[in-house]
Protein backbone atom coordinates (compact mmCIF):
# COMPACT_ATOMS: atom_id res chain seq x y z
CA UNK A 1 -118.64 -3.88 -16.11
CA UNK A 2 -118.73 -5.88 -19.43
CA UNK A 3 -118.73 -9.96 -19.34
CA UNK A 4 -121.94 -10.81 -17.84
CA UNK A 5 -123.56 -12.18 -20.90
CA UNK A 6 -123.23 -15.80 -22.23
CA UNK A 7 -124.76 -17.07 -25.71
CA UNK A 8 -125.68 -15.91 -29.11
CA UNK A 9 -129.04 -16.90 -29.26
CA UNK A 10 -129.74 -18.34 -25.77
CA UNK A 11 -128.57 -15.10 -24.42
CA UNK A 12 -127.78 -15.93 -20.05
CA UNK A 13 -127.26 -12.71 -18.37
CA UNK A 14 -126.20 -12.48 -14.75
CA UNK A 15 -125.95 -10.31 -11.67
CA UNK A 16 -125.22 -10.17 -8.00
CA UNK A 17 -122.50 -10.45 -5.23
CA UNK A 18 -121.81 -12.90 -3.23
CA UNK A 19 -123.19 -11.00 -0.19
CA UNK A 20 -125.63 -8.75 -1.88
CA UNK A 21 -128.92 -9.06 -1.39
CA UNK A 22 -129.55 -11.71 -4.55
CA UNK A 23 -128.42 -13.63 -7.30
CA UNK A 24 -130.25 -13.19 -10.43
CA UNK A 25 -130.60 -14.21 -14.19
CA UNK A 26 -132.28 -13.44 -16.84
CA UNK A 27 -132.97 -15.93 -20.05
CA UNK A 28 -133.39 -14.29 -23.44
CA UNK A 29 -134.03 -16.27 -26.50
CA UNK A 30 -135.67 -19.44 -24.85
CA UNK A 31 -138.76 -20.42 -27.06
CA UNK A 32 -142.00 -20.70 -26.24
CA UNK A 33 -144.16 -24.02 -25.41
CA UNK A 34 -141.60 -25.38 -22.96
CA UNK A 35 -143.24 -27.20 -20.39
CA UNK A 36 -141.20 -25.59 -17.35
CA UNK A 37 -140.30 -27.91 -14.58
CA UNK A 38 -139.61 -25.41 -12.03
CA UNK A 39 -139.02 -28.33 -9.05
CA UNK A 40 -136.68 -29.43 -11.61
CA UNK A 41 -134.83 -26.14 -11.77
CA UNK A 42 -134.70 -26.31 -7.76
CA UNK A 43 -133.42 -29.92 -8.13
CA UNK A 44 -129.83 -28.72 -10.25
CA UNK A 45 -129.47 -25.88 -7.52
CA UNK A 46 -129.80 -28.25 -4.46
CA UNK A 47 -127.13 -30.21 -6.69
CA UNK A 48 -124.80 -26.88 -6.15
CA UNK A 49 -125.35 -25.19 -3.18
CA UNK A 50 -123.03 -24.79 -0.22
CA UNK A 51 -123.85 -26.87 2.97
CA UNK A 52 -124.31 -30.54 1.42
CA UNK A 53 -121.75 -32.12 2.88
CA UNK A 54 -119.31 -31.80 5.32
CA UNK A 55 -116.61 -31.41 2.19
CA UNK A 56 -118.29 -27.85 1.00
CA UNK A 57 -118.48 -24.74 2.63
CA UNK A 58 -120.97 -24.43 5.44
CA UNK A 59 -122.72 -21.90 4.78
CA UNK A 60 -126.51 -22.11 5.12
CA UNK A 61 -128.00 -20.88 1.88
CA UNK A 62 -131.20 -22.66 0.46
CA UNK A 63 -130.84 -21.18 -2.75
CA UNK A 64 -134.61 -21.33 -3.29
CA UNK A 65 -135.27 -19.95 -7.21
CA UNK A 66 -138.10 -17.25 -7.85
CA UNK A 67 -139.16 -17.40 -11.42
CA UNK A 68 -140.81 -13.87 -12.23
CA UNK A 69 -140.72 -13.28 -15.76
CA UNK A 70 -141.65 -15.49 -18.85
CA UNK A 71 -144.03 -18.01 -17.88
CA UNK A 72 -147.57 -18.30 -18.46
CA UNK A 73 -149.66 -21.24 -16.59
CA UNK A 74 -145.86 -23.28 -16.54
CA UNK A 75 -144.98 -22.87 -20.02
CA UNK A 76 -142.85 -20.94 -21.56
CA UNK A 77 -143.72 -17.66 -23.30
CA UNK A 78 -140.76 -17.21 -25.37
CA UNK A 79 -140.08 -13.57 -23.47
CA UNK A 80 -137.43 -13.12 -21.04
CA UNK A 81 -137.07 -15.38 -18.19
CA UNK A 82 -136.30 -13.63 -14.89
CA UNK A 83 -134.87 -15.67 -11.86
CA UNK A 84 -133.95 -14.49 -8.26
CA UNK A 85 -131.72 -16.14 -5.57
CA UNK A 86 -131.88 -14.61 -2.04
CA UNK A 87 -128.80 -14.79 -0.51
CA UNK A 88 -130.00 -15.76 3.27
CA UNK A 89 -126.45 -16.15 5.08
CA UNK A 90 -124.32 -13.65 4.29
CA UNK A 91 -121.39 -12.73 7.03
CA UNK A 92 -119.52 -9.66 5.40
CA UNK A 93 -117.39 -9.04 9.06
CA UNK A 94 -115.21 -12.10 8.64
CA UNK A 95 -113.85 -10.05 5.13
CA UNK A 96 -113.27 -6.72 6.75
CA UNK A 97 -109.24 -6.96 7.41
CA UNK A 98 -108.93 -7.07 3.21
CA UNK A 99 -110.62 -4.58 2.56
CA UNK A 100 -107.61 -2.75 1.89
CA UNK A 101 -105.09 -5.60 2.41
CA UNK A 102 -106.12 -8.24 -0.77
CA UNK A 103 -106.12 -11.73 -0.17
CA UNK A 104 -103.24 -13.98 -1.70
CA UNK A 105 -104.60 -15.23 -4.69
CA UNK A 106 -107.99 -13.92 -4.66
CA UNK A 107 -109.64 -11.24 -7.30
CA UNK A 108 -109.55 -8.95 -4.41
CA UNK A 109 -106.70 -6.83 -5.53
CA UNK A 110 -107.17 -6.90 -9.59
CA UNK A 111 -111.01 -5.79 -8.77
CA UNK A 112 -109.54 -3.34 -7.05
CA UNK A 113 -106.69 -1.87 -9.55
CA UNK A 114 -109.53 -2.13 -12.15
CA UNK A 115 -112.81 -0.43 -10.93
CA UNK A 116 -111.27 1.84 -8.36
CA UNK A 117 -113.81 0.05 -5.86
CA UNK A 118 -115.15 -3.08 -5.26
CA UNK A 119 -117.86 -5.29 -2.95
CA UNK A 120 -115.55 -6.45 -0.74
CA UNK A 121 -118.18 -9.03 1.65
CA UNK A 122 -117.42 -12.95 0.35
CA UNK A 123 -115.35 -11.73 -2.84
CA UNK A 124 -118.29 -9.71 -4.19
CA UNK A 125 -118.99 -10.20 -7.72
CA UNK A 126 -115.85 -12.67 -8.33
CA UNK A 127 -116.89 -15.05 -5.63
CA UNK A 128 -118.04 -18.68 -7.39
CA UNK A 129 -121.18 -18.12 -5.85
CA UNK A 130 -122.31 -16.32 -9.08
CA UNK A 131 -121.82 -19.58 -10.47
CA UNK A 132 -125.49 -20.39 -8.79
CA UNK A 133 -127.24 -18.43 -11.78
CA UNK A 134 -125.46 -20.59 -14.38
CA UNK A 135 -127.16 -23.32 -12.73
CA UNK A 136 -130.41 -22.07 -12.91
CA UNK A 137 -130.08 -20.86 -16.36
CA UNK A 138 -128.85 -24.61 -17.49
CA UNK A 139 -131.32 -26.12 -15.83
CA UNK A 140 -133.73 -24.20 -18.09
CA UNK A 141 -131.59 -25.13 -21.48
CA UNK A 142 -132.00 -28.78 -20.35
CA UNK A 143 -135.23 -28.86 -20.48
CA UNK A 144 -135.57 -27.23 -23.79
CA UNK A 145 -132.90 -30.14 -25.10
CA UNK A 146 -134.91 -32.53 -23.46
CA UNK A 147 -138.73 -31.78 -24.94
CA UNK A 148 -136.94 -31.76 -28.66
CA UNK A 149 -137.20 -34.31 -30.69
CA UNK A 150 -132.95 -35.06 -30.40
CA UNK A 151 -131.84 -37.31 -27.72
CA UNK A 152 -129.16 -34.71 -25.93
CA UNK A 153 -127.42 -36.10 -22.85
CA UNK A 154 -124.70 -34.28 -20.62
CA UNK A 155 -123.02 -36.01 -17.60
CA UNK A 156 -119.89 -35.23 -15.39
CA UNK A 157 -118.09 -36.69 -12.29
CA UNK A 158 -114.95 -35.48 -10.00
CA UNK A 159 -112.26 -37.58 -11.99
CA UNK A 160 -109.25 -36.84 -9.86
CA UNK A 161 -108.44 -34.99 -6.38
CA UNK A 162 -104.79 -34.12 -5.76
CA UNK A 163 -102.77 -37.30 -7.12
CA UNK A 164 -106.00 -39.78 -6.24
CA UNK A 165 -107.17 -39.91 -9.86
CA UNK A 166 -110.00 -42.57 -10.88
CA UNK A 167 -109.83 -45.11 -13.61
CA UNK A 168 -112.08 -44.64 -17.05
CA UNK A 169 -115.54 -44.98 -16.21
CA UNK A 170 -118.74 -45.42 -19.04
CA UNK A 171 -121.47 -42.95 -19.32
CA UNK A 172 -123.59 -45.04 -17.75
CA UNK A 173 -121.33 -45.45 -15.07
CA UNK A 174 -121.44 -41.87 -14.70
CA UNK A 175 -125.14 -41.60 -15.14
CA UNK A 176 -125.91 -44.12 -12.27
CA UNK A 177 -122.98 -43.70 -9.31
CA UNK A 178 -122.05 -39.62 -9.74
CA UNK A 179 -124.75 -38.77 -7.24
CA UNK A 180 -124.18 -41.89 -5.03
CA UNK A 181 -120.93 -39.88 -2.83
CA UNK A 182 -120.59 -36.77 -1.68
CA UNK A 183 -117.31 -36.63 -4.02
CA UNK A 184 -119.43 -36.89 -6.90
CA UNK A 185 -117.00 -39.75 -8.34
CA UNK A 186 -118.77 -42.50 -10.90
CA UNK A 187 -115.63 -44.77 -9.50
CA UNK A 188 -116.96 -45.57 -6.18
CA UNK A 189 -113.57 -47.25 -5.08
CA UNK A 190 -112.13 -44.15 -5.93
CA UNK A 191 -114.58 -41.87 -4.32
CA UNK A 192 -113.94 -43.06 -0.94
CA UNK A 193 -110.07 -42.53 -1.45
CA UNK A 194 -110.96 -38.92 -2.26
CA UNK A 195 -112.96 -38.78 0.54
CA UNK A 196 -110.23 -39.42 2.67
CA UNK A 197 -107.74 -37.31 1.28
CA UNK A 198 -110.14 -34.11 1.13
CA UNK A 199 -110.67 -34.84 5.11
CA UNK A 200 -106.82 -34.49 5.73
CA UNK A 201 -106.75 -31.81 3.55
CA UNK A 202 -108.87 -30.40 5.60
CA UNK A 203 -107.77 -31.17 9.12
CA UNK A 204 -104.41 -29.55 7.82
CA UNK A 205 -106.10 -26.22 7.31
CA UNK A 206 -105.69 -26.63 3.37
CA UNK A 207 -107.51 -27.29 -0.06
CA UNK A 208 -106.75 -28.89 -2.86
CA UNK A 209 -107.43 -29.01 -6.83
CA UNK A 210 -108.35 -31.67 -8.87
CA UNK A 211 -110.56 -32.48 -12.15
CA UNK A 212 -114.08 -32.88 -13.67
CA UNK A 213 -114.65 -35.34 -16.75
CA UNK A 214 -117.72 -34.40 -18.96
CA UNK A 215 -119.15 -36.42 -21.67
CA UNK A 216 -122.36 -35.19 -24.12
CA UNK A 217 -124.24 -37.68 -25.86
CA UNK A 218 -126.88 -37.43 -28.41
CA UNK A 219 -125.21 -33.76 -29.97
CA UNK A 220 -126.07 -33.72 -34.04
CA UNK A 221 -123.06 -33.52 -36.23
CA UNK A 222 -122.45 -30.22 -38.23
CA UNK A 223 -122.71 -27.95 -35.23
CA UNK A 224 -119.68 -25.07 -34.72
CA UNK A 225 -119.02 -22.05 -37.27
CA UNK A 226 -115.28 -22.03 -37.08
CA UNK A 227 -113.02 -19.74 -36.99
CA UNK A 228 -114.08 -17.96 -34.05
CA UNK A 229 -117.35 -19.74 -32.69
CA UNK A 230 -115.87 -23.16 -33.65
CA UNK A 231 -117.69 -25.57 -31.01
CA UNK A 232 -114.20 -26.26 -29.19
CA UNK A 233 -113.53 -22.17 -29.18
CA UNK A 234 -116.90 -21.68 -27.58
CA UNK A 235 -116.63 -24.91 -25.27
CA UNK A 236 -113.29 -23.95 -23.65
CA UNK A 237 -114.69 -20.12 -22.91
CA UNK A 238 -117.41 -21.67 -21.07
CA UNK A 239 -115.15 -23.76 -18.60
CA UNK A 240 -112.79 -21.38 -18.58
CA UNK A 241 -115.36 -18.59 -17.02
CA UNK A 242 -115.86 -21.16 -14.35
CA UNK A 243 -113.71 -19.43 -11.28
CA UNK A 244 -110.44 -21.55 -10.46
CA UNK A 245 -110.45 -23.33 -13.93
CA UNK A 246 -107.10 -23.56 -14.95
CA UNK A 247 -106.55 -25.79 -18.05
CA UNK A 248 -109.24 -27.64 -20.70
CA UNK A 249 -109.18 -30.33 -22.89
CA UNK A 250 -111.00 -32.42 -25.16
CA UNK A 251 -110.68 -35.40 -27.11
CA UNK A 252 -107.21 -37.00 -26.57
CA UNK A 253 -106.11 -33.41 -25.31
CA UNK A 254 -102.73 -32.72 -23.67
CA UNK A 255 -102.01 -36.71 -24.76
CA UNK A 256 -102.46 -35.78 -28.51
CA UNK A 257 -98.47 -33.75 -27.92
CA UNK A 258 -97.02 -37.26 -27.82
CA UNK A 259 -98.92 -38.74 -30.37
CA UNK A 260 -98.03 -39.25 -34.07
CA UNK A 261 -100.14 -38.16 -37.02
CA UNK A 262 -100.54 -42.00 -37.84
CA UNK A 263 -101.74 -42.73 -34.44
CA UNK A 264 -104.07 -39.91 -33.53
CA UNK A 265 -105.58 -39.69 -37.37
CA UNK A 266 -109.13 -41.66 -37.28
CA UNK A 267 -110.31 -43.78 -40.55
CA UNK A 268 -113.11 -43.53 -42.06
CA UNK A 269 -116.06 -46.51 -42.56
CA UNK A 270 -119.44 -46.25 -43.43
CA UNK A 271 -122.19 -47.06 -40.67
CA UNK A 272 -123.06 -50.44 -40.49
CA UNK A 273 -125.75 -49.90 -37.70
CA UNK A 274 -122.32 -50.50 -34.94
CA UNK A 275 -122.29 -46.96 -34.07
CA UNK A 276 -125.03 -46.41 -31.67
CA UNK A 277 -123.26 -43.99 -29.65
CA UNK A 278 -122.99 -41.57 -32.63
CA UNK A 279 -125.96 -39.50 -34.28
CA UNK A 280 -125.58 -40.92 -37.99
CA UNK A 281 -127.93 -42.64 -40.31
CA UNK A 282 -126.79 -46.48 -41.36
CA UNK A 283 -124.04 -45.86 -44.63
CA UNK A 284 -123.42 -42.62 -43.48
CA UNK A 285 -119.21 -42.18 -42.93
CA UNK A 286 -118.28 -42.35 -39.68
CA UNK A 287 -114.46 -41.94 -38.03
CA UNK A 288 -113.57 -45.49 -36.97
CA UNK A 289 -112.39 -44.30 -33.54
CA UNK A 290 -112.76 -41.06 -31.34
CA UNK A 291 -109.57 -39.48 -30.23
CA UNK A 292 -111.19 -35.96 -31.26
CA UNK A 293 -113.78 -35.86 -28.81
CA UNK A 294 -116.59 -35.81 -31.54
CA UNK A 295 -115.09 -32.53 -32.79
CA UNK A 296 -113.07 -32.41 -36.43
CA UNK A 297 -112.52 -29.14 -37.53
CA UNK A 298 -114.49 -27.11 -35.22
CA UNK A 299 -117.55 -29.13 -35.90
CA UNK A 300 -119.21 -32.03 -33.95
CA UNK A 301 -119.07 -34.75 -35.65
CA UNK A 302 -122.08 -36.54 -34.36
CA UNK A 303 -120.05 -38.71 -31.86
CA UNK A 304 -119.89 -38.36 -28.14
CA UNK A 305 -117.75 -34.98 -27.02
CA UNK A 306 -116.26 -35.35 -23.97
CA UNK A 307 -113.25 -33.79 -22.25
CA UNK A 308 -111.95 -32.33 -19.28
CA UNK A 309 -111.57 -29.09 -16.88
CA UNK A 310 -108.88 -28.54 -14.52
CA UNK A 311 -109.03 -26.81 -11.09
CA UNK A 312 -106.87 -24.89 -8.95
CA UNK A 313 -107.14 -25.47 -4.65
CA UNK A 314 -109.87 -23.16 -3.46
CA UNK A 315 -107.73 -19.95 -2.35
CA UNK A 316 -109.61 -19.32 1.16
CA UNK A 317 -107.43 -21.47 3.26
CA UNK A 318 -107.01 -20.82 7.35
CA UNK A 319 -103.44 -21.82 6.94
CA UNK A 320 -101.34 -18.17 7.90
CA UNK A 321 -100.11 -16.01 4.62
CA UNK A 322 -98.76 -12.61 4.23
CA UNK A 323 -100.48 -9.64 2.16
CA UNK A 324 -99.90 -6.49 2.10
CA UNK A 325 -102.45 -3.38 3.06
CA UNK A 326 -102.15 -0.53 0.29
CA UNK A 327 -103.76 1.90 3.25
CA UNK A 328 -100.98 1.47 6.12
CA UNK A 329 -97.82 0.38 3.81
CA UNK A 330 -97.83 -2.42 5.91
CA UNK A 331 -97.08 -5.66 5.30
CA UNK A 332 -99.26 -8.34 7.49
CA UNK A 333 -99.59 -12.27 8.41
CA UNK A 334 -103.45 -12.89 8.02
CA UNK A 335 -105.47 -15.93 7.90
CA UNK A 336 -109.05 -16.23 5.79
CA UNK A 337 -111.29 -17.54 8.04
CA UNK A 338 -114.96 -18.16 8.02
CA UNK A 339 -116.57 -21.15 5.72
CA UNK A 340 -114.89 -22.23 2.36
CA UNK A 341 -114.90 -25.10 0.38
CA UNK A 342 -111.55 -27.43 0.96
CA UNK A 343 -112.33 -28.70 -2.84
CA UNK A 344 -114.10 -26.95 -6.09
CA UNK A 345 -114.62 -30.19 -7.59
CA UNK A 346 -117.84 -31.82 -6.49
CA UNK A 347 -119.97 -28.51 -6.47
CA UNK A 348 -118.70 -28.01 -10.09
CA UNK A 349 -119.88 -30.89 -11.30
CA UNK A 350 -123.05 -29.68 -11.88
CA UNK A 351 -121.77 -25.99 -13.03
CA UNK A 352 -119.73 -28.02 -15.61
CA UNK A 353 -123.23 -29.58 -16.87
CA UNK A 354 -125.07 -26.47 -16.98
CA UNK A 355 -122.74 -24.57 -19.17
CA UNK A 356 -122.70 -27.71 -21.33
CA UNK A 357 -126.00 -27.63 -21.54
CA UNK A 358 -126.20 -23.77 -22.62
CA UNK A 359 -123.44 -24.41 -24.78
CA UNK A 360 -125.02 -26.66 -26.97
CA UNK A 361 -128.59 -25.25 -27.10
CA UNK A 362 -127.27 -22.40 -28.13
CA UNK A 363 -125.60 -23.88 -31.53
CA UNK A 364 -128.77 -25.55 -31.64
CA UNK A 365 -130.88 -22.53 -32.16
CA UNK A 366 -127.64 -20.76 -33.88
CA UNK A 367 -127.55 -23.57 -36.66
CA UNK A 368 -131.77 -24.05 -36.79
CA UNK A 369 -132.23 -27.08 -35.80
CA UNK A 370 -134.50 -25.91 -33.11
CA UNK A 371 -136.93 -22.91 -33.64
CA UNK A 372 -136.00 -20.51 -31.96
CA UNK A 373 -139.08 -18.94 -31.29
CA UNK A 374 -141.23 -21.99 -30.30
CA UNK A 375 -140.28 -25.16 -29.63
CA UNK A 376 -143.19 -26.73 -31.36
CA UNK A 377 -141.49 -25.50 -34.54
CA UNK A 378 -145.26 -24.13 -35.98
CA UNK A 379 -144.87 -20.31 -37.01
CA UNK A 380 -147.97 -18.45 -37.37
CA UNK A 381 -150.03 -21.16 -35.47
CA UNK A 382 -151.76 -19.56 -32.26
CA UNK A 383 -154.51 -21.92 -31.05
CA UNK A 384 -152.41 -24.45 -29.18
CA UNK A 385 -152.38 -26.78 -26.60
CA UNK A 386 -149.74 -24.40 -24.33
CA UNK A 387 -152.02 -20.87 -25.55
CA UNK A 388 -153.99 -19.59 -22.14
CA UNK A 389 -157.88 -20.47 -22.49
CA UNK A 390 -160.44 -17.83 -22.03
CA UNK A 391 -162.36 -18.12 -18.87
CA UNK A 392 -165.55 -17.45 -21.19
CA UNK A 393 -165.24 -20.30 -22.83
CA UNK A 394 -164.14 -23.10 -19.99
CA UNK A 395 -167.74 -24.43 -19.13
């Protein structure tokens, strides 16, 4: 099975099933001196896992990460970095019935046609449970962003649910009320709408879809090689790996169909120090506006990208639906039961930041503006404040 490697440089790549004994990842390409906060690694994965709230599936797994591989006395050694995941509740019974009869809408079926086999127990390797190594992985690239010298910011928030959408919010809006509900809406009006509506979702033995808004402060201008790892190109593969993503946009997006060339076109100006949102020196050109979601030509443009991923309803509803079972030639009415999310959104949020974060570390190393052997940027310099002493010589 191909597809289970994300990056260029910062090379993420990932294995496990939802109910096999672990999750793991392992890092290649992360320099070395990286002071590794490994309670901050745990801190995005409590962010993700299931059995938050009562809005996500209940399923008790602590997701506690194992680092193995690529540290030395917390910092990073610039060799691979291996991470583990038990999986600690896993209840493979509940999926027996499709073995053989795939559930509507799942990857049960295509798994099936493809590999002549599959792990059946929680969706196997298709579940969004595989998304829990992303998270680790971004919470590493995070921490490289945030110990170089550039200012890098990422931040998302649940935007709409159903029809309930929320009204613009700031970054710093974002930044300081995301975390405050279990929706993981900046719009806290808005958030207690969703709330609501995810609850009679719910109650109705149903799910529903809904959005995530991302915005990424801080990114240098000059970073994409277009055609074919253009930033957008590269962006839009990494939400679209995200399971149940079903549409992406940036900039003015799906809006920019309506628009004329005279509207959505941006003037130029030189910097007069008004910018501070964009990474530009004062009397360097700047567009006067930013409909393009810092991105002109496949290249960031040194003003704030943001955008937007789409997802379907979660497909394990207990409503009743009809498959059909390839082993008897029958056709059945079956209900998925057991303990599913009634919404993606809100457990994404932080998958949506993590591959944002991996996204653009990895044009950062790709273009050199980091080292990408040591984040200290000092080849050929070994006696350093991050080398391991000698026991000899520690009086």
């Amino acid at each position: 099975m191909n597809g289970n490697r994300f990056g260029r440089l910062f090379q993420v790549t990932t294995y496990g099933e939802s109910h096999g004994t672990a999750m793991g990842v392992t890092i290649s390409g992360c320099p070395a001196g990286v002071d590794l906060d490994t309670e901050a690694v745990q801190a995005e994965l409590d962010r993700r896992k299931p059995g938050q709230s009562m809005i996500t599936t209940s399923r008790g797994e602590p997701d506690d990460v194992t680092i193995n591989s690529g540290l030395q006395d917390g910092y990073t050694t610039g060799t691979p970095i291996g991470m583990v995941i038990e999986n600690k509740d896993a209840r493979s019974g509940k999926y027996e019935p499709f073995i053989t009869a795939p559930r509507p809408s799942h990857g049960d079926y295509t798994y099936s046609a493809k590999f002549g086999t599959r792990n059946w127990g929680g969706g196997g390797r298709s579940s969004a449970r595989e998304t829990v190594n992303w998270v680790a992985a971004g919470a590493v690239a995070k921490q490289v962003l945030e110990q170089s010298e550039y200012d890098v910011q990422v931040k998302a928030h649940v935007n709409q649910v159903g029809d309930i959408e929320a009204p613009p919010v700031s970054f710093e809006e974002m930044l300081e009320h995301t975390e405050n509900n279990e929706v993981r809406c900046a719009h806290p009006e808005t958030a207690e709408e969703m709330r609501d509506a995810i609850d009679e979702y719910q109650q109705e033995g149903d799910s529903i879809g809904g959005s995530v808004y991302f915005e990424c402060r801080g990114v240098p201008r000059g970073l994409g090689a277009p055609r074919f790892d253009s930033f957008p190109s590269r962006l839009g593969r990494a939400m679209f790996a995200i399971p149940a993503t079903t549409a992406f946009q940036f900039g003015k997006g799906r809006d920019a169909r309506t628009m004329r060339g005279s509207e959505r076109n941006e003037d130029w100006e030189f910097d007069d120090g008004d910018h501070p949102e964009t990474v530009s020196e004062e009397g360097d050109p700047v567009p006067v506006g930013n409909d393009h979601g810092g991105l002109q030509g496949g290249i960031t443009t040194g003003e704030p990208i943001y955008g937007e991923a789409t997802w379907h309803a979660p497909t394990s509803i207990p409503k009743e639906q009809t498959t059909a079972d390839w082993e008897t030639g029958e056709r059945k009415d079956v209900q998925v039961v057991g303990r599913h999310d009634p919404v993606l959104m809100p457990r994404a949020v932080p998958v949506v930041e993590a591959m944002l974060n991996l996204t653009i570390l990895d044009f950062m190393l790709l273009d050199g503006r980091l080292n990408p052997d040591r984040l200290d940027d000092q080849p050929g310099e070994y006696d350093t404040d991050y080398h391991p002493r000698s026991p000899d010589n520690i009086e």
